[in-house]
N, C-alpha and C. Protein backbone atom coordinates (compact mmCIF):
# COMPACT_ATOMS: atom_id res chain seq x y z
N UNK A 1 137.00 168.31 119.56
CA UNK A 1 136.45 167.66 118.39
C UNK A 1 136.09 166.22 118.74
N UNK A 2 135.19 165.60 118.27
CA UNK A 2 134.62 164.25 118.44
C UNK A 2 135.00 163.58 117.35
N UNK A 3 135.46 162.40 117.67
CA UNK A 3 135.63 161.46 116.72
C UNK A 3 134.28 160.70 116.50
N UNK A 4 133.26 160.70 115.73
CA UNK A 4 131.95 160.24 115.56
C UNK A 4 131.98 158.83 114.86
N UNK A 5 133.02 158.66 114.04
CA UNK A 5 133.09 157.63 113.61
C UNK A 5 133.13 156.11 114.81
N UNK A 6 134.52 156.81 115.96
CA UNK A 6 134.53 155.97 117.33
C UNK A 6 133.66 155.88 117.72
N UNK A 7 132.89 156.97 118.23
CA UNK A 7 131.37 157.11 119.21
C UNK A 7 130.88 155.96 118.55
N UNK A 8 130.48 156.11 117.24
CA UNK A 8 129.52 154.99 116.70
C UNK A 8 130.01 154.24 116.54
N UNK A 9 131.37 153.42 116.70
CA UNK A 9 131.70 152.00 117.10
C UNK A 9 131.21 151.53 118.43
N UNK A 10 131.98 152.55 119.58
CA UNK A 10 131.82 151.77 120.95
C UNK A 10 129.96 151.57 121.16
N UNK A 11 129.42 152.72 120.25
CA UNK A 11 128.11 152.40 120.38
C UNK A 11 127.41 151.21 120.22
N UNK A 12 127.63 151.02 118.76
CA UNK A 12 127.48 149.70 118.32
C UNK A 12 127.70 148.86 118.88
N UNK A 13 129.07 148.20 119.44
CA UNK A 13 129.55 147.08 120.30
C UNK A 13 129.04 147.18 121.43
N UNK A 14 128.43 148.75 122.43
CA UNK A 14 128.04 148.25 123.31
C UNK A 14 126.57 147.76 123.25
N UNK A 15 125.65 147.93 122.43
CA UNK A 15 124.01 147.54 121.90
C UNK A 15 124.53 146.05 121.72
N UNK A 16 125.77 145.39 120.73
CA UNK A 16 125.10 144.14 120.38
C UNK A 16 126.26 143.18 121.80
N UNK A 17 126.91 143.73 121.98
CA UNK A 17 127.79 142.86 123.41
C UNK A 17 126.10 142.78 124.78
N UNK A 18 125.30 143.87 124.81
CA UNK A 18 124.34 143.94 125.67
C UNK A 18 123.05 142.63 124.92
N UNK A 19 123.20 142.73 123.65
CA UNK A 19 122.11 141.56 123.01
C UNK A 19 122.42 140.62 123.04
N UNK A 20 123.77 139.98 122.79
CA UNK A 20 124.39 138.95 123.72
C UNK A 20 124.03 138.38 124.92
N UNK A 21 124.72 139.63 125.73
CA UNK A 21 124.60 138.85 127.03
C UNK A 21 123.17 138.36 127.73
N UNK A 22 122.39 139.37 127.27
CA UNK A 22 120.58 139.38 127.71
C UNK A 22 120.16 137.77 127.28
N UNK A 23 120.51 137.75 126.14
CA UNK A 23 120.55 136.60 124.88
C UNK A 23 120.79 135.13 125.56
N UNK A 24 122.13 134.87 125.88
CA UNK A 24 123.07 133.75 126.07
C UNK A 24 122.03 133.75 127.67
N UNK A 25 122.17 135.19 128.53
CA UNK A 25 121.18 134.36 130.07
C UNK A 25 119.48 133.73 130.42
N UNK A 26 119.32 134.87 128.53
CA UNK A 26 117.78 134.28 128.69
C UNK A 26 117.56 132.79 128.10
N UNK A 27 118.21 132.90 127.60
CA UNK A 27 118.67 131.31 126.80
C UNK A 27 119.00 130.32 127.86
N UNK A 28 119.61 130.38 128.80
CA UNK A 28 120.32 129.63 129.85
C UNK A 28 119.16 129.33 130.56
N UNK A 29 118.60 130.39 131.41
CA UNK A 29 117.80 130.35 132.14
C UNK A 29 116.55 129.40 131.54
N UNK A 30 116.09 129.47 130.54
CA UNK A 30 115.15 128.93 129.44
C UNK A 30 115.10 127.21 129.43
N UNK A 31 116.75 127.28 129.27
CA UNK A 31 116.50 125.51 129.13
C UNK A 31 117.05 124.47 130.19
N UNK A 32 117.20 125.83 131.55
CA UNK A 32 117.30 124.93 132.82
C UNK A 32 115.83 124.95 133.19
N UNK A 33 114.70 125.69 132.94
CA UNK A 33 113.95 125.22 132.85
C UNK A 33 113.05 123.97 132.53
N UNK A 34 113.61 124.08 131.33
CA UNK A 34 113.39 122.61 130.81
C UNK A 34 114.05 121.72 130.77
N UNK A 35 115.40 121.93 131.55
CA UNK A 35 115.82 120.55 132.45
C UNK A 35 115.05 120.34 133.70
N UNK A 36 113.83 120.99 133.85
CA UNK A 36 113.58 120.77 135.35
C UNK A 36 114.08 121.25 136.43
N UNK A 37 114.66 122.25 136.12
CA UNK A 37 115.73 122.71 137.10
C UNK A 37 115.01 124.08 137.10
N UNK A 38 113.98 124.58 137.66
CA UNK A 38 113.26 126.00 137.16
C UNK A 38 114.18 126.92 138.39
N UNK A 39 114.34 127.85 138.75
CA UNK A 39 114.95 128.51 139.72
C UNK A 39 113.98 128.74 140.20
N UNK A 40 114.08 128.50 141.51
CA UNK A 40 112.73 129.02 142.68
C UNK A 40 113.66 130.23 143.82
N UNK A 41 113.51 131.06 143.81
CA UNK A 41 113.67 132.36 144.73
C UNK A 41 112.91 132.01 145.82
N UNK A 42 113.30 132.46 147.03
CA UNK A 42 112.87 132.24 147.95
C UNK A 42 112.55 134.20 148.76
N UNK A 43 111.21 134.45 148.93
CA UNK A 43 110.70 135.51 148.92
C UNK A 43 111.44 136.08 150.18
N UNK A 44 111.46 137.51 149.81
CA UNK A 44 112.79 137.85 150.80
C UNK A 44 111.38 139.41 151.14
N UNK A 45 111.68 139.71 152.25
CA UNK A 45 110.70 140.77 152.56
C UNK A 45 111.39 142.30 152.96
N UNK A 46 110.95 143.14 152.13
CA UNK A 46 111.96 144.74 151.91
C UNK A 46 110.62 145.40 152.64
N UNK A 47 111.13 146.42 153.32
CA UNK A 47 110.43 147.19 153.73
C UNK A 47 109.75 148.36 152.89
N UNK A 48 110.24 148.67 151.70
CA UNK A 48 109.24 149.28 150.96
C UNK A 48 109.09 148.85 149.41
N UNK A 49 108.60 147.79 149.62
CA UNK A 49 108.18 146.40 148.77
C UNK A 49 106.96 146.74 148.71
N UNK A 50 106.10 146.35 147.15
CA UNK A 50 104.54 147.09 146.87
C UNK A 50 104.48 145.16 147.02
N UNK A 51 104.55 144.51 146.90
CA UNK A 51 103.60 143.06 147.03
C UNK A 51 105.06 142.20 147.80
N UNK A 52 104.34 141.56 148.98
CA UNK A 52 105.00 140.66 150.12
C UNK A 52 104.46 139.53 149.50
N UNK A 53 105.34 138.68 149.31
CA UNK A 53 104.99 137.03 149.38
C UNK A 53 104.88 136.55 150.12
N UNK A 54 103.50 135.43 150.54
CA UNK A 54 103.27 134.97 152.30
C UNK A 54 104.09 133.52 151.78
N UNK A 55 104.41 132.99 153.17
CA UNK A 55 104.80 132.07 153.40
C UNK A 55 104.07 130.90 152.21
N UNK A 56 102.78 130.72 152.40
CA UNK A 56 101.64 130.39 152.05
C UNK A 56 101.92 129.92 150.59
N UNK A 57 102.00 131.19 150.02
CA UNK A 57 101.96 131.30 148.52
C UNK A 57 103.50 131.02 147.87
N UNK A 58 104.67 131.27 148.80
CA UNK A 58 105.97 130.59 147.81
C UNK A 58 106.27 129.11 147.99
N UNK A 59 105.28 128.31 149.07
CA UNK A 59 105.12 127.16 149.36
C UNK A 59 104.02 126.60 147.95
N UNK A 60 103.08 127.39 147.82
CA UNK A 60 102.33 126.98 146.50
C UNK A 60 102.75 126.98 145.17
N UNK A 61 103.97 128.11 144.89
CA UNK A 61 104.58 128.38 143.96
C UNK A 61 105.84 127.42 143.92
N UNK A 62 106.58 126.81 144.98
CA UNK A 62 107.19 125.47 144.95
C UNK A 62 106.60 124.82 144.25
N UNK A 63 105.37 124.32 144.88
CA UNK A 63 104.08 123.21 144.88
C UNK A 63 104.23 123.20 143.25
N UNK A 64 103.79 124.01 143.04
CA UNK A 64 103.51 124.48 141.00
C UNK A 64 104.85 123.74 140.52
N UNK A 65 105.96 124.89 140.83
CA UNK A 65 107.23 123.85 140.08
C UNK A 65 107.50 122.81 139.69
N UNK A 66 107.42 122.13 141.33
CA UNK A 66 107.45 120.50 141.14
C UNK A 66 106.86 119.52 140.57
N UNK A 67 105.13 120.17 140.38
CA UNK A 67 104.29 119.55 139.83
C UNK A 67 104.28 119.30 137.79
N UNK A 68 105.03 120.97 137.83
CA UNK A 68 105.70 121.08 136.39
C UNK A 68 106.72 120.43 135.78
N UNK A 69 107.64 120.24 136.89
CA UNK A 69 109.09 119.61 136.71
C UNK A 69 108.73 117.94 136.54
N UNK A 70 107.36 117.36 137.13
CA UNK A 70 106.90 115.86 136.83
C UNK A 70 106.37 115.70 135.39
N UNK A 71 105.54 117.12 135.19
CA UNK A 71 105.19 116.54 133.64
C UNK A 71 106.11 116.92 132.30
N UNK A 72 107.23 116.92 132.80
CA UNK A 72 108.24 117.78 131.82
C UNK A 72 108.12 116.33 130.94
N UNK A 73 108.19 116.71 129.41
CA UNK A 73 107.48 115.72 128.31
C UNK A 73 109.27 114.85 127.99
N UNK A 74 110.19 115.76 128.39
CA UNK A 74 111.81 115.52 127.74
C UNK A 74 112.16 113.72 128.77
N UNK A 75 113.53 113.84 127.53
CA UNK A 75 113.57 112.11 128.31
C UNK A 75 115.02 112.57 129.33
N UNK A 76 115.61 111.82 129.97
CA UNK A 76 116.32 112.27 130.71
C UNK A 76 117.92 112.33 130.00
N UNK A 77 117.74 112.04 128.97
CA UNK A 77 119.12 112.17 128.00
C UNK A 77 118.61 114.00 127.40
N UNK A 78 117.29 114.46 127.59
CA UNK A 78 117.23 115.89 126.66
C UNK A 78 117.10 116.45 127.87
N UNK A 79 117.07 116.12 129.07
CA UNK A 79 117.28 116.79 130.38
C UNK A 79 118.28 117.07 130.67
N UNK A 80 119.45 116.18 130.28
CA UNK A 80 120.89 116.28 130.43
C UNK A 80 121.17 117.42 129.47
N UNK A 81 120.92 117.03 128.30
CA UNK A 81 121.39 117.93 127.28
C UNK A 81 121.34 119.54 127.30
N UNK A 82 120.10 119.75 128.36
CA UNK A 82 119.61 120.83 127.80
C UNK A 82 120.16 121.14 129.46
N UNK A 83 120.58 121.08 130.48
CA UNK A 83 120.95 121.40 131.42
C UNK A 83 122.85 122.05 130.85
N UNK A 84 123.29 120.73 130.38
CA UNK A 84 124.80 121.29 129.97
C UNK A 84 124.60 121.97 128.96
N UNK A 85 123.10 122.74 128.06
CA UNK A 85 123.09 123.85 127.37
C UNK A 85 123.23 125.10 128.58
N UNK A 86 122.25 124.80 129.74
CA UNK A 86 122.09 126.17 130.33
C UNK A 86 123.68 126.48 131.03
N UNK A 87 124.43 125.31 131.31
CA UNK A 87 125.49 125.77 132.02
C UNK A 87 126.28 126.14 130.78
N UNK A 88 126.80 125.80 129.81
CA UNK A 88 127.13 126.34 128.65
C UNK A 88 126.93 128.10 128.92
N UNK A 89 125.52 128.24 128.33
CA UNK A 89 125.01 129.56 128.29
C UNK A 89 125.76 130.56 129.01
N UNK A 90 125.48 130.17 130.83
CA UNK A 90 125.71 130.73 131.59
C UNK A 90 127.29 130.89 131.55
N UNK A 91 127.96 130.25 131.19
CA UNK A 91 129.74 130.14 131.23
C UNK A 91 129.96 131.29 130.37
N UNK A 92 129.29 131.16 129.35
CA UNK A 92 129.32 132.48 127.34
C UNK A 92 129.21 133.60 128.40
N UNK A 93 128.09 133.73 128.91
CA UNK A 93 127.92 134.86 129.47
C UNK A 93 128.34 135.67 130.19
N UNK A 94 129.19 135.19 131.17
CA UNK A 94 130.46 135.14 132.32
C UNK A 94 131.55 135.68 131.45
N UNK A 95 131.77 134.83 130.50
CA UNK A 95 133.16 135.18 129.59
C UNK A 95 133.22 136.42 128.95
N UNK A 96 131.78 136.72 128.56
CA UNK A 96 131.77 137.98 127.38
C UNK A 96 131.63 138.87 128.65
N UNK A 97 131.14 139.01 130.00
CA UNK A 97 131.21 140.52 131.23
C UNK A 97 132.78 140.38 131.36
N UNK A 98 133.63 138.90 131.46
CA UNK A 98 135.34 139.51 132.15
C UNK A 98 135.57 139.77 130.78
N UNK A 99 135.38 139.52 129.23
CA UNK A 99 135.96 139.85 128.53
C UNK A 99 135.89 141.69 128.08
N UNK A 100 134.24 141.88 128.63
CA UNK A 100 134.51 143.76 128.36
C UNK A 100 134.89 144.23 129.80
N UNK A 101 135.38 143.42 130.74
CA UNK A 101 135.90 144.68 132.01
C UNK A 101 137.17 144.19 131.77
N UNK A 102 137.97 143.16 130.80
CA UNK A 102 139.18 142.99 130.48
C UNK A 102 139.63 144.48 129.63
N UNK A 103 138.53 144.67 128.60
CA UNK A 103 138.75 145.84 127.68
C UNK A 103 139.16 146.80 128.34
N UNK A 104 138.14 146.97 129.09
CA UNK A 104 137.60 148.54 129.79
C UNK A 104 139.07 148.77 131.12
N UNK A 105 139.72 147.64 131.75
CA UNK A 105 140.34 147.75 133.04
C UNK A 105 141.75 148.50 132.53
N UNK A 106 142.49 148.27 131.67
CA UNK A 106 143.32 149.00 131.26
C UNK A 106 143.52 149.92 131.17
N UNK A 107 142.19 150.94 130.31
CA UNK A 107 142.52 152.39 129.79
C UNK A 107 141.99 152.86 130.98
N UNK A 108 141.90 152.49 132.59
CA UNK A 108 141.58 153.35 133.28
C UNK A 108 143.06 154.08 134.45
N UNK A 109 144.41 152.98 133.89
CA UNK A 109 145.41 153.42 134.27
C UNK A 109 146.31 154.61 133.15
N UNK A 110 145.71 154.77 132.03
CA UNK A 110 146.10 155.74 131.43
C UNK A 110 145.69 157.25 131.79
């Protein structure tokens, strides 16, 4: 027999714990941006990869950043601010993954 009422709890909690977390990193990521702080990846080459980044072009895509990160309109007090938002963010986000493998780590010794 199914308890349906449960199903549709853990369901629930797991949809809005997942809107959260998506939430709090897209958020993070968002306003280290606009601290100037954009994340630049550095192109890594897989062997069955449909588009290679040349040297060329993640040097241009730097190029872009930096050139973005000069006209950023914020003063350096909303640069601050919004940097200890993204690390904020990123901390929420950290907390709420150990807080559901805190849930989850227990009932797997039962």
């Amino acid at each position: 027999m199914i308890d349906w009422g449960s199903f549709l709890a853990v369901a629930l909690a797991s949809l809005v714990s997942t809107c959260v977390v998506v939430g709090l990193y897209s958020l993070a990521t968002r306003l280290l941006a606009a601290a100037g702080r954009a994340p630049q990846v550095d192109p890594v080459e897989f062997t069955d990869a449909i588009t290679v980044v040349t040297p060329a072009e993640a040097a241009a895509a730097a190029k872009r950043a930096r050139k973005a990160a000069k006209k950023n309109p914020l003063s350096d007090g909303q640069k601050r601010a919004a940097l200890i938002g993204a690390y904020t963010c990123f901390t929420l986000c950290g907390a709420a993954v150990l807080y559901g493998i805190y849930l989850i780590v227990p009932y797997f010794h039962s």
